[in-house]
Protein backbone atom coordinates (compact mmCIF):
# COMPACT_ATOMS: atom_id res chain seq x y z
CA UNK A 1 12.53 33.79 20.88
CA UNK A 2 9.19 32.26 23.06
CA UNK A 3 9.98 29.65 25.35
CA UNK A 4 9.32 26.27 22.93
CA UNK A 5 6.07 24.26 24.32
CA UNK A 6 6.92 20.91 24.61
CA UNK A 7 4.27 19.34 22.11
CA UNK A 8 5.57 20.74 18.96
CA UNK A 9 9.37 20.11 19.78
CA UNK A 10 8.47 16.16 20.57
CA UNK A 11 6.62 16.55 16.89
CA UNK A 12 9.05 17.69 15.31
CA UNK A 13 11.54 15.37 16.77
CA UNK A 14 9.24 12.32 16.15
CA UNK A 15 8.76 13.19 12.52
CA UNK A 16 12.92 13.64 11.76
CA UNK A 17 13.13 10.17 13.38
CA UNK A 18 10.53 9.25 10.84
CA UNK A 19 11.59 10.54 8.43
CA UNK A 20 15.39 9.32 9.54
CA UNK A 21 13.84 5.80 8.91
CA UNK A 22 12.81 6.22 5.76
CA UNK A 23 15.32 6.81 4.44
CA UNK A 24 17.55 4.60 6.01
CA UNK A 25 15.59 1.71 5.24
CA UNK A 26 15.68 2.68 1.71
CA UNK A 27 19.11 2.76 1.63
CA UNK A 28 18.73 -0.54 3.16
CA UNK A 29 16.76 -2.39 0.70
CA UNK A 30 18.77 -0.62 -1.81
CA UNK A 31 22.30 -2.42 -0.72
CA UNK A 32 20.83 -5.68 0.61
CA UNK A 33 18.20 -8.00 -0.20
CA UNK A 34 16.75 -8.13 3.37
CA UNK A 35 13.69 -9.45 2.61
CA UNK A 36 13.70 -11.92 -0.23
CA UNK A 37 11.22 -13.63 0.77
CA UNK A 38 8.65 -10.53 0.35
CA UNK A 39 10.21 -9.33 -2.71
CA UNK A 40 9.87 -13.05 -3.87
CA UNK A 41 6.19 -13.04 -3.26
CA UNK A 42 5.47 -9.27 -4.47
CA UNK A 43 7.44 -10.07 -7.68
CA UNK A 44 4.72 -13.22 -8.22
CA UNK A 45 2.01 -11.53 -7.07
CA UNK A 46 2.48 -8.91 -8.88
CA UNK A 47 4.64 -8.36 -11.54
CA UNK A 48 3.48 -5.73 -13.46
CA UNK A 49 4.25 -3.56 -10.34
CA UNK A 50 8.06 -4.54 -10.54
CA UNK A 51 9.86 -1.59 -12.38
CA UNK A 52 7.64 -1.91 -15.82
């Protein structure tokens, strides 16, 4: 194995973290409502976009 150059190890750790928040935060509006406020607003301003 080559010695790893920094850049693309720090890319591919910034991308799982990204990735890593993604998904958690979809897990996260999935189990709470944490922003009813926004989903409020979205369902109004749109409500063809809401599941139909």
């Amino acid at each position: 194995m080559p010695h790893l150059s920094p850049m693309p190890w720090i890319m591919t750790l910034i991308l799982f973290i990204f990735m890593l928040m993604i998904f958690i935060s979809t897990i996260w509006w999935q189990q709470t409502p944490s922003f009813p406020n926004m989903k409020l607003s979205s369902k109004q301003l749109t409500p063809r976009w809401h599941w139909n």
